[in-house]
N, C-alpha and C. Protein backbone atom coordinates (compact mmCIF):
# COMPACT_ATOMS: atom_id res chain seq x y z
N UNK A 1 -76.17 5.09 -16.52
CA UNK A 1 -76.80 5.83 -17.59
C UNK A 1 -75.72 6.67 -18.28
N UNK A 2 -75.54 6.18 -19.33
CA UNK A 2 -74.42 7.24 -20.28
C UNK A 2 -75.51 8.58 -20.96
N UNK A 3 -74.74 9.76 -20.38
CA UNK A 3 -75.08 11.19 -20.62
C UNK A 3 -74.55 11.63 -21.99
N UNK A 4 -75.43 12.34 -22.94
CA UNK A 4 -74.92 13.08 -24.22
C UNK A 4 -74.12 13.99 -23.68
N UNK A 5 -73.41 14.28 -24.64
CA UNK A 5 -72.16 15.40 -23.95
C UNK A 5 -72.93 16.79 -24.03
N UNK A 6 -74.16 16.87 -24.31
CA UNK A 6 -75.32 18.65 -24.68
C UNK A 6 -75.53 18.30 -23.31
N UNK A 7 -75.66 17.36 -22.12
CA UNK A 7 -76.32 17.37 -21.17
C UNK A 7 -75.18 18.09 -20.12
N UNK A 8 -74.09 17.96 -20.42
CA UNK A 8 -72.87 18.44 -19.44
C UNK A 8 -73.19 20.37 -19.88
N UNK A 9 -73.09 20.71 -18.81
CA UNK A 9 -72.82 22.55 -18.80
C UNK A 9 -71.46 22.85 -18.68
N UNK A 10 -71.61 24.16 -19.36
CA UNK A 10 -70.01 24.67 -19.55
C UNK A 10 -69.43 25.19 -18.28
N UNK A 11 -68.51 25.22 -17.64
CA UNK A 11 -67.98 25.76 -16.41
C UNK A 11 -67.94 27.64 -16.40
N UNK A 12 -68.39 27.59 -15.86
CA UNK A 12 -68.45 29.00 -15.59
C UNK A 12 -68.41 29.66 -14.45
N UNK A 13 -67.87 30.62 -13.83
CA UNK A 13 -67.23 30.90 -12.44
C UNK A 13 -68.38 30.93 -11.66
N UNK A 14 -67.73 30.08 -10.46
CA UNK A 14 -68.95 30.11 -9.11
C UNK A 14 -69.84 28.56 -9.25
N UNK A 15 -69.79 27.93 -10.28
CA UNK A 15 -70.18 26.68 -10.73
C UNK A 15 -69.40 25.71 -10.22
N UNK A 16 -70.42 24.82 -9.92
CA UNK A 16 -69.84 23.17 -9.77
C UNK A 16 -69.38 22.47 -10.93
N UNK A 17 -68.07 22.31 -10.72
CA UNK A 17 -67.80 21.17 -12.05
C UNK A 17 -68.78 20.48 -12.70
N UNK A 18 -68.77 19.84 -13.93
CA UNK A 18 -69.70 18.62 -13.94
C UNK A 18 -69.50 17.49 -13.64
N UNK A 19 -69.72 16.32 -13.40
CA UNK A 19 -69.01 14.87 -13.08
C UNK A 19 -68.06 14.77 -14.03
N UNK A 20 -67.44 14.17 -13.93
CA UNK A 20 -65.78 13.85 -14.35
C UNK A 20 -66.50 12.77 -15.58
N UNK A 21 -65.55 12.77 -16.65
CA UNK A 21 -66.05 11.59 -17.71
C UNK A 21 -65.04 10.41 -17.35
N UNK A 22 -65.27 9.42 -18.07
CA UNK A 22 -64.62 8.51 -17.95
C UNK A 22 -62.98 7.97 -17.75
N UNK A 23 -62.56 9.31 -18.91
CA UNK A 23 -60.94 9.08 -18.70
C UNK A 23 -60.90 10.25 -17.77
N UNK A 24 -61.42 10.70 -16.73
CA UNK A 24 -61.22 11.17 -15.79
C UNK A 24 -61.19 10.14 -14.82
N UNK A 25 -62.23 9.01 -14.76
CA UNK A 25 -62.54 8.42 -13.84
C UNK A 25 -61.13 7.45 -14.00
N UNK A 26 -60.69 6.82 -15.03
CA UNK A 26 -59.65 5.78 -15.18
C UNK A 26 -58.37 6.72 -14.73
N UNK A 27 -57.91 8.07 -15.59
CA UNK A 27 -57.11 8.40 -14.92
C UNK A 27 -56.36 8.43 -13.29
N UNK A 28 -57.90 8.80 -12.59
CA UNK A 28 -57.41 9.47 -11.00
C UNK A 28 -56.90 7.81 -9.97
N UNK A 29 -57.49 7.02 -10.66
CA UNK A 29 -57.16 6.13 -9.81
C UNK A 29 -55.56 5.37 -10.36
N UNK A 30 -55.59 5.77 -11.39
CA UNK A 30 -53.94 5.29 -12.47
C UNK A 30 -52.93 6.36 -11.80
N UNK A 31 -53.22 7.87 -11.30
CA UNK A 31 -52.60 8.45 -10.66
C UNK A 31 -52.12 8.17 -9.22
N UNK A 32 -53.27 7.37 -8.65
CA UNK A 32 -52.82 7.13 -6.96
C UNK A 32 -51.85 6.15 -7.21
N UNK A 33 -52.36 4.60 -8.15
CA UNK A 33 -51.06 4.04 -8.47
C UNK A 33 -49.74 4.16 -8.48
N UNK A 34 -49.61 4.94 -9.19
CA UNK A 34 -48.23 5.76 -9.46
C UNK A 34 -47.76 6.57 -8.45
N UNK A 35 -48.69 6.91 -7.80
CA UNK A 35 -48.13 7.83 -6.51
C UNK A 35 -47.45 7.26 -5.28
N UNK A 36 -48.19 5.59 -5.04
CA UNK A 36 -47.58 4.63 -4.59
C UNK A 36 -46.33 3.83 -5.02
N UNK A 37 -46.22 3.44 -6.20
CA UNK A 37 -45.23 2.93 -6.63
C UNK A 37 -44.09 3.60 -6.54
N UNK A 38 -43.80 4.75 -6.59
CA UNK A 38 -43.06 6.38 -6.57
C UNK A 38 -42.29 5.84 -5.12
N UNK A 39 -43.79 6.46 -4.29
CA UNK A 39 -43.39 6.61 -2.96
C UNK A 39 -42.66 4.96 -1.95
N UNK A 40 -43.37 3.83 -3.00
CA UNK A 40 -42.12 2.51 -2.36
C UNK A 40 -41.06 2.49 -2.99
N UNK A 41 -41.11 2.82 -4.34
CA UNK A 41 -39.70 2.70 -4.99
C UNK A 41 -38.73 3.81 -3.61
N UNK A 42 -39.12 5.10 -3.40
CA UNK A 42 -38.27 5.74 -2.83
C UNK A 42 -37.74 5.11 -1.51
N UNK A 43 -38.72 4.67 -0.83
CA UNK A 43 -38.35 3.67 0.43
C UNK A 43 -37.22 3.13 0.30
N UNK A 44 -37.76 2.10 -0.77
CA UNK A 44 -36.70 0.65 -0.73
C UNK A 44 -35.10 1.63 -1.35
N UNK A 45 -34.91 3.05 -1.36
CA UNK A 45 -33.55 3.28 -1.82
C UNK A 45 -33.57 3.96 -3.46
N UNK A 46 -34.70 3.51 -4.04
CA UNK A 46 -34.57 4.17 -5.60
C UNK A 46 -34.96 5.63 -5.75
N UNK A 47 -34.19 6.38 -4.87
CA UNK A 47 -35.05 7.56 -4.72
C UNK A 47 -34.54 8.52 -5.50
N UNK A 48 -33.40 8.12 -6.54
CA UNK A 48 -33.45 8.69 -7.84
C UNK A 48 -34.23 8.44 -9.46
N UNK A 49 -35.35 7.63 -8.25
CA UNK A 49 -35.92 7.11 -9.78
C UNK A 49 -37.58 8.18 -10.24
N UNK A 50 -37.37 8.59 -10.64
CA UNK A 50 -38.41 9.93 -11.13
C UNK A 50 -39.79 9.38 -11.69
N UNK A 51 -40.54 9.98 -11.39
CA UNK A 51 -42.40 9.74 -11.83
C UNK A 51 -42.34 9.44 -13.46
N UNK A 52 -41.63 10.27 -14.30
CA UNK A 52 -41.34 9.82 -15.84
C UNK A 52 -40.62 8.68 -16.16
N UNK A 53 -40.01 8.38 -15.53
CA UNK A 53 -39.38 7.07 -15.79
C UNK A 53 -40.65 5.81 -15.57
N UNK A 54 -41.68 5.89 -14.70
CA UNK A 54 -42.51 4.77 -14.57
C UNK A 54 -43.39 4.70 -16.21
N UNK A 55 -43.62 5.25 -16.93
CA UNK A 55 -43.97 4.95 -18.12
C UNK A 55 -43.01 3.94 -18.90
N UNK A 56 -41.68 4.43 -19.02
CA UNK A 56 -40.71 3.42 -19.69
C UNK A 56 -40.48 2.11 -18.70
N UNK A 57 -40.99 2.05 -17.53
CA UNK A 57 -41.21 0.70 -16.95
C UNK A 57 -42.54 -0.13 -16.65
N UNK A 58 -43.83 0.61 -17.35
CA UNK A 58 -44.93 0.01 -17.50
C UNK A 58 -45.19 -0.92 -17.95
N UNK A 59 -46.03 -2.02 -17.63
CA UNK A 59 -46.78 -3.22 -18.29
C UNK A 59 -46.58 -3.23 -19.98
N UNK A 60 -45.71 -3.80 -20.78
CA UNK A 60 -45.17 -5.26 -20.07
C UNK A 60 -43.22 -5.00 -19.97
N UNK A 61 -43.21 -3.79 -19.74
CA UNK A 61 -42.00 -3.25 -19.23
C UNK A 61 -41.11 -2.98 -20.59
N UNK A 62 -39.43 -2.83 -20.22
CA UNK A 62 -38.78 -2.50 -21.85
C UNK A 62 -37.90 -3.44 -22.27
N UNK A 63 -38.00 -4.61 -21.41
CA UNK A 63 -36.84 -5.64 -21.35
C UNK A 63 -36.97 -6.18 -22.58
N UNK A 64 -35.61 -6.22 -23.33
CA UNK A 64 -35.42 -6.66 -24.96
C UNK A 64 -36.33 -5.87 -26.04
N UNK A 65 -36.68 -4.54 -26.02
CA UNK A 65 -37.51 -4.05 -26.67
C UNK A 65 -36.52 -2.57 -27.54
N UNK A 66 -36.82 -2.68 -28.76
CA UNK A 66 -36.01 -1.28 -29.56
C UNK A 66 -36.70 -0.67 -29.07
N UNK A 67 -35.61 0.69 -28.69
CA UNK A 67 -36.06 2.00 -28.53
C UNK A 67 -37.20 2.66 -29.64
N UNK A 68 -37.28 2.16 -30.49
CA UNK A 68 -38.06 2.65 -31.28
C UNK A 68 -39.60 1.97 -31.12
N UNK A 69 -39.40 0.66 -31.32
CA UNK A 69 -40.94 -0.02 -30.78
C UNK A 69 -41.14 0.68 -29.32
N UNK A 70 -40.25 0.87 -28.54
CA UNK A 70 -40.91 1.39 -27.34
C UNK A 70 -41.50 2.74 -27.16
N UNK A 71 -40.87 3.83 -27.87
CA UNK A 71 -41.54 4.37 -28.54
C UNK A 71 -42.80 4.76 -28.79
N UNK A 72 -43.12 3.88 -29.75
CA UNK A 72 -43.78 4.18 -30.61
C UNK A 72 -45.61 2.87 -29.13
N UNK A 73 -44.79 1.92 -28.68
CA UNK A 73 -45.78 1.32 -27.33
C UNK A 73 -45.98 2.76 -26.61
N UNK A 74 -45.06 3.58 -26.04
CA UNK A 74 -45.51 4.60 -25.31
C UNK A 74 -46.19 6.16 -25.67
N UNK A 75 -45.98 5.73 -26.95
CA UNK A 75 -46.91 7.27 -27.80
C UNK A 75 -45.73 8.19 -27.47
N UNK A 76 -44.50 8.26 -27.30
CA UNK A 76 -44.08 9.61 -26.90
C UNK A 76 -42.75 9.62 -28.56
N UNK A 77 -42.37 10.79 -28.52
CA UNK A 77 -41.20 10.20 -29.49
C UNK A 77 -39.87 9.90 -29.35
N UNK A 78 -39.44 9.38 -30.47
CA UNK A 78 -37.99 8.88 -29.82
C UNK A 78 -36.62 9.60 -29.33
N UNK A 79 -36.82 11.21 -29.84
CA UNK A 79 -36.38 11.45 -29.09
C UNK A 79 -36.36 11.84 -27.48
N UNK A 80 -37.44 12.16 -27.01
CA UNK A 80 -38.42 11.93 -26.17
C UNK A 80 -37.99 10.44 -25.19
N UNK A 81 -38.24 9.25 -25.90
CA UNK A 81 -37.58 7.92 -25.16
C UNK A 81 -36.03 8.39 -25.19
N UNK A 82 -35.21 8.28 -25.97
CA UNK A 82 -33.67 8.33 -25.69
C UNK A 82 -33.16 9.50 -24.40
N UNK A 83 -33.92 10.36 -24.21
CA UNK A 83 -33.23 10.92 -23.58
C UNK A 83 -33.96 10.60 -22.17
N UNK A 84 -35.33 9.85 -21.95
CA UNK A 84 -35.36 9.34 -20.81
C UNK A 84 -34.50 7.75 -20.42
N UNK A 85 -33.80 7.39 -21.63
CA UNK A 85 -33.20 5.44 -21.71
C UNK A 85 -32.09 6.28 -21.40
N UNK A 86 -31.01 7.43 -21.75
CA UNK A 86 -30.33 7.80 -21.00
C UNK A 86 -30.03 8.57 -20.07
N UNK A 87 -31.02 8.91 -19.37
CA UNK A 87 -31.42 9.35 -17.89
C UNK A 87 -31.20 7.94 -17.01
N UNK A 88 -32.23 6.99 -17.69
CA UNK A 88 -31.79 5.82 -16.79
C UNK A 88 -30.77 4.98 -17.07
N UNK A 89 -30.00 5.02 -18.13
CA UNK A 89 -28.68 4.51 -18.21
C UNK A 89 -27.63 4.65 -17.31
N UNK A 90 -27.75 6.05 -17.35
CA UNK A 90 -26.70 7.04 -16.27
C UNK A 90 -27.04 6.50 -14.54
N UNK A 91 -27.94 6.14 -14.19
CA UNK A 91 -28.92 6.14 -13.15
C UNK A 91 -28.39 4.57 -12.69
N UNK A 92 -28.05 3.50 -14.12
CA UNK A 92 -28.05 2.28 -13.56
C UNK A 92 -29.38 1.49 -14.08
N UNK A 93 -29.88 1.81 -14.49
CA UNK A 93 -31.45 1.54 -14.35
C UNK A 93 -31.58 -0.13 -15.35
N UNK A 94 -30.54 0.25 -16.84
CA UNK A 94 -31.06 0.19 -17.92
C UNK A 94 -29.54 -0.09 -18.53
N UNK A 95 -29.29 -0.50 -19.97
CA UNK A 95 -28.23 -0.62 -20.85
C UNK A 95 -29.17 -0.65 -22.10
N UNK A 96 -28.31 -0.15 -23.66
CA UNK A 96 -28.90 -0.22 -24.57
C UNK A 96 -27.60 -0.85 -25.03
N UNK A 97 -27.85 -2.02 -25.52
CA UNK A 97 -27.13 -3.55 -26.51
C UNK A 97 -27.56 -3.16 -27.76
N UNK A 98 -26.56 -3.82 -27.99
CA UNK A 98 -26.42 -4.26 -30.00
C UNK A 98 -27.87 -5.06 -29.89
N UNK A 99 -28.40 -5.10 -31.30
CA UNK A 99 -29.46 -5.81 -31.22
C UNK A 99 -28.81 -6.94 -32.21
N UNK A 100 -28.84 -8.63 -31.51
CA UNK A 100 -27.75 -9.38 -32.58
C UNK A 100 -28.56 -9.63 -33.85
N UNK A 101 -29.64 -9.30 -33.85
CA UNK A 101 -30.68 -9.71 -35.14
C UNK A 101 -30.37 -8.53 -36.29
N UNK A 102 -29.94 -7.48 -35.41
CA UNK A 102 -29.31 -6.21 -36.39
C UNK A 102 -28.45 -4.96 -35.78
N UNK A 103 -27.06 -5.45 -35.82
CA UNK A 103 -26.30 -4.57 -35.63
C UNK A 103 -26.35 -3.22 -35.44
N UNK A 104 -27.39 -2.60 -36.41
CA UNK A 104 -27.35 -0.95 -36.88
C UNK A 104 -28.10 -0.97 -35.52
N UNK A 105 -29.36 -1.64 -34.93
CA UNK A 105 -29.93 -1.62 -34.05
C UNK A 105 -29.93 -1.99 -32.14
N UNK A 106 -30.52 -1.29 -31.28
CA UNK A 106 -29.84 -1.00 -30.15
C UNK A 106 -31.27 -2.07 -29.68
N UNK A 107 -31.34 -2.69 -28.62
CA UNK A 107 -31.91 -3.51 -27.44
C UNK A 107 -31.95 -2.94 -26.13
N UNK A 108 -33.41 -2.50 -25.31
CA UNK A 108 -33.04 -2.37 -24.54
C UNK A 108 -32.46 -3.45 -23.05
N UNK A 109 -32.14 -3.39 -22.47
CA UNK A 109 -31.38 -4.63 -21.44
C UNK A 109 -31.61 -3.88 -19.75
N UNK A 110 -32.53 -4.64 -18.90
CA UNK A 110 -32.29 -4.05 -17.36
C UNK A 110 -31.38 -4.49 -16.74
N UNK A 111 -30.71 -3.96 -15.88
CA UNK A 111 -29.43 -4.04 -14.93
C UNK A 111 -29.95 -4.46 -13.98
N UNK A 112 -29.11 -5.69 -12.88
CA UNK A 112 -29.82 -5.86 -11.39
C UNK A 112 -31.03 -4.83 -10.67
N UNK A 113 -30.38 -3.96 -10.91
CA UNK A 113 -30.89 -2.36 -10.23
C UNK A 113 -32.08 -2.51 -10.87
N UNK A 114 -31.94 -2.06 -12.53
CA UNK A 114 -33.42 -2.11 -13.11
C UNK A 114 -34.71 -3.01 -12.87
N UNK A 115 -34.01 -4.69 -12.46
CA UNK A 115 -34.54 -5.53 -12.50
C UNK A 115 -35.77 -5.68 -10.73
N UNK A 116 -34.43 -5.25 -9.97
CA UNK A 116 -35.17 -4.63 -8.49
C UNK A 116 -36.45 -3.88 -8.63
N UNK A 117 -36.36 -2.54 -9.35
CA UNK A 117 -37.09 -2.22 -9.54
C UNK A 117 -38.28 -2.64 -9.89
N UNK A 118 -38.82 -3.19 -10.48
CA UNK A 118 -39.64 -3.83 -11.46
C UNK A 118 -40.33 -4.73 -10.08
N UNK A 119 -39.94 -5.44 -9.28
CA UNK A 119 -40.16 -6.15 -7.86
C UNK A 119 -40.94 -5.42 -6.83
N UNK A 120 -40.30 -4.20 -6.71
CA UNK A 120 -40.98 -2.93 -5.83
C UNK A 120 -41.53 -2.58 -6.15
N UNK A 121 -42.03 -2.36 -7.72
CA UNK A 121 -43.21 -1.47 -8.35
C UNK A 121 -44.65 -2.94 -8.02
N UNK A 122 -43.82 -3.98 -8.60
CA UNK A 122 -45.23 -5.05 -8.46
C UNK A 122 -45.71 -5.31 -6.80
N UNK A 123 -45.12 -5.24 -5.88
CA UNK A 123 -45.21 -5.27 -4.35
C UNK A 123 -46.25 -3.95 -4.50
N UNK A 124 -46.17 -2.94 -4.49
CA UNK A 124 -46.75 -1.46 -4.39
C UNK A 124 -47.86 -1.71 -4.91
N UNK A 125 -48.17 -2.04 -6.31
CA UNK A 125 -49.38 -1.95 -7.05
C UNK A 125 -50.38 -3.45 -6.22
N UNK A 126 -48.99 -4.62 -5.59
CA UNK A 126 -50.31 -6.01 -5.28
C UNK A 126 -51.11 -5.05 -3.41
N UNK A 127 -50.25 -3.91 -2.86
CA UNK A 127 -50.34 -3.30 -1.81
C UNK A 127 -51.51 -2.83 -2.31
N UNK A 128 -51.58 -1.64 -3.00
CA UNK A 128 -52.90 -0.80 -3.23
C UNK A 128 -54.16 -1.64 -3.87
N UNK A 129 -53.91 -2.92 -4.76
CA UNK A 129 -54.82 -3.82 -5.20
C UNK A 129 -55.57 -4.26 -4.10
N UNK A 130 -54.57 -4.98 -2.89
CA UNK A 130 -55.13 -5.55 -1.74
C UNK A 130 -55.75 -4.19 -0.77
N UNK A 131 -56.04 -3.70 -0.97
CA UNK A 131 -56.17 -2.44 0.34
C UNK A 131 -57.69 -2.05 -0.64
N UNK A 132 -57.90 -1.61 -1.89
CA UNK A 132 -58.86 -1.39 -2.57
C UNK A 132 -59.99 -2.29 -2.94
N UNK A 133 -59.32 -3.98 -2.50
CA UNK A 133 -60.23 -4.92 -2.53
C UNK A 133 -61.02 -5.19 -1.55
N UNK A 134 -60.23 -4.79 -0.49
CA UNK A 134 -60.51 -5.08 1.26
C UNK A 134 -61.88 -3.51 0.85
N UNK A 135 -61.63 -2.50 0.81
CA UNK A 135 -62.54 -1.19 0.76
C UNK A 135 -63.55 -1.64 -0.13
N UNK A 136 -63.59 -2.09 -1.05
CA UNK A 136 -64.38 -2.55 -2.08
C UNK A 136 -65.66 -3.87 -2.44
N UNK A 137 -64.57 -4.74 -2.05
CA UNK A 137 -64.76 -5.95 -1.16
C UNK A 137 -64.52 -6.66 -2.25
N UNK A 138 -64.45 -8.39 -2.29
CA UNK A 138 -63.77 -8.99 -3.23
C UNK A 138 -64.64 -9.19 -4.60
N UNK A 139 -66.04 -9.40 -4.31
CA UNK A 139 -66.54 -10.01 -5.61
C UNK A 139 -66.69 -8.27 -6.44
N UNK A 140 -67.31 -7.25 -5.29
CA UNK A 140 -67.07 -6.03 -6.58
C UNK A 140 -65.75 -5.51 -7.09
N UNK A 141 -64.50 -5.57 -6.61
CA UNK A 141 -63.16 -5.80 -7.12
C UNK A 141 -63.01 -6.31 -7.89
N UNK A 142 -63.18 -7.88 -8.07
CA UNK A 142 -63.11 -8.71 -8.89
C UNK A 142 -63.66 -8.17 -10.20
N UNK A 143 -65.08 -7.88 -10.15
CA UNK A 143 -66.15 -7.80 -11.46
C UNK A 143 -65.11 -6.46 -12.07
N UNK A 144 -64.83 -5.72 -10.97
CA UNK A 144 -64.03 -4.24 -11.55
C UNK A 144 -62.84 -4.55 -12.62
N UNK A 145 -62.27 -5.67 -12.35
CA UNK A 145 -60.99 -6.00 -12.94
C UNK A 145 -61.61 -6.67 -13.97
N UNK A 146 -62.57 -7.95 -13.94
CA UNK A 146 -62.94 -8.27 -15.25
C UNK A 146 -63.59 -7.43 -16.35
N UNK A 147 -64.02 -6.24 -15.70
CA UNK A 147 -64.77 -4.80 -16.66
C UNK A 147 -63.27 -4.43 -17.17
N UNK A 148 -62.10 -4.13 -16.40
CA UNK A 148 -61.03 -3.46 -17.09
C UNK A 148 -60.34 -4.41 -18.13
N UNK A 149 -60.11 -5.40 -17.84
CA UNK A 149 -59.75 -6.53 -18.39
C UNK A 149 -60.57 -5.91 -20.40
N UNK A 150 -61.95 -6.48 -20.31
CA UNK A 150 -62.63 -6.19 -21.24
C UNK A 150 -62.58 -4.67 -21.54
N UNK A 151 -62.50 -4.14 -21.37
CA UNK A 151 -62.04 -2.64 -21.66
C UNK A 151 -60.61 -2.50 -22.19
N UNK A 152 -59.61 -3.04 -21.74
CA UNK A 152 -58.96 -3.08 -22.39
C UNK A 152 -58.73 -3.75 -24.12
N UNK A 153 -59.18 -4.42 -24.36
CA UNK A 153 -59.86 -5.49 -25.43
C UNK A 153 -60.56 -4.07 -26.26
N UNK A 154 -61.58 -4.17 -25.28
CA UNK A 154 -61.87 -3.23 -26.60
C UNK A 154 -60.92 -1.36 -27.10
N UNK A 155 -60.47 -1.27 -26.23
CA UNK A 155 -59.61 -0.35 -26.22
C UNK A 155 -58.28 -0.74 -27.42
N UNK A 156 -57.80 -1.93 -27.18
CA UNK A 156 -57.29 -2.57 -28.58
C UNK A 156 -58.20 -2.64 -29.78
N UNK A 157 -58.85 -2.68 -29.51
CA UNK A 157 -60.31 -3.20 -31.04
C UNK A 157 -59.87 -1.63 -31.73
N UNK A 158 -60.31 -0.62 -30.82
CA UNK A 158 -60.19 0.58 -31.33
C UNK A 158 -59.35 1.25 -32.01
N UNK A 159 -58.21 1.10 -31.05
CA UNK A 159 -56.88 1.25 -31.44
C UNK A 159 -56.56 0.79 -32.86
N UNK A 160 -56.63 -0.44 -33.03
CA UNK A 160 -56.69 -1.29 -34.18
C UNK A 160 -57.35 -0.36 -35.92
N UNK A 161 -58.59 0.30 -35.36
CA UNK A 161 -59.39 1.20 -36.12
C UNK A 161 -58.92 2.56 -36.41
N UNK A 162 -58.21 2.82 -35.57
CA UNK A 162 -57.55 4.41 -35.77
C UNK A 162 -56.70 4.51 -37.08
């Protein structure tokens, strides 16, 4: 049952929250994600690799992508990206190339290292997938992923409209 937002009460001390809305609900579980991926990246040795940096390595990652389209994929700004592409430059992570389609323009490029990475993050996330399916069980897992799946879709539709 979707609630009008007049039905939620205002917080006021000594009060119970109200239920969490939706990008509450998508958030907290996008947070444990990340909390895992973090905590194997550090295992396997990347334990200079920082919680901000997993945005500039998110789905569908930065490999061959201008700093500027990436950017502008991650909502943050560019200066904002450059000074996290050289955080991970310095780090190993990452290289920024000539772009040969246009000189004036930079490419981003992952390094072995970077490329590791990217291996340990997908191990971590198929870890917590499998562990949440097993708790969940497979066919309501499943339906969960084909709801996000379509949510995402329309989350593009929207996007598209803005």
């Amino acid at each position: 049952m979707i609630r009008s937002s007049s039905s939620f009460t205002k917080l006021t001390a000594g009060t119970d929250p109200p239920p969490p809305l939706v990008g509450a609900l998508l958030r907290l579980p996008w947070e444990a994600v990340q909390r895992h991926m973090l905590a194997r990246l550090h295992e396997r040795g990347f334990t200079d690799f920082d919680a901000a940096y997993l945005s500039v390595f998110q789905w569908p990652g930065p490999q061959g992508a201008r700093p500027s389209e990436l950017a502008a994929r991650l909502r943050i700004s560019k200066q904002a990206l450059n000074h996290l592409l050289g955080q991970l430059e310095r780090l190993g992570y990452l290289e920024r190339r000539p772009d040969p389609d246009d000189l004036r323009s930079k490419r981003v490029a992952l390094t072995a290292r970077g490329t590791a990475t990217i291996g340990v993050i997908r191990e971590a996330v198929t870890e917590i997938v499998e562990r949440w399916a097993r708790a969940l069980g497979t066919d309501r897992f499943d339906e969960l992923r084909a709801l996000l799946v379509d949510l995402r879709r329309l989350a593009e539709q929207d996007a598209g409209q803005v």
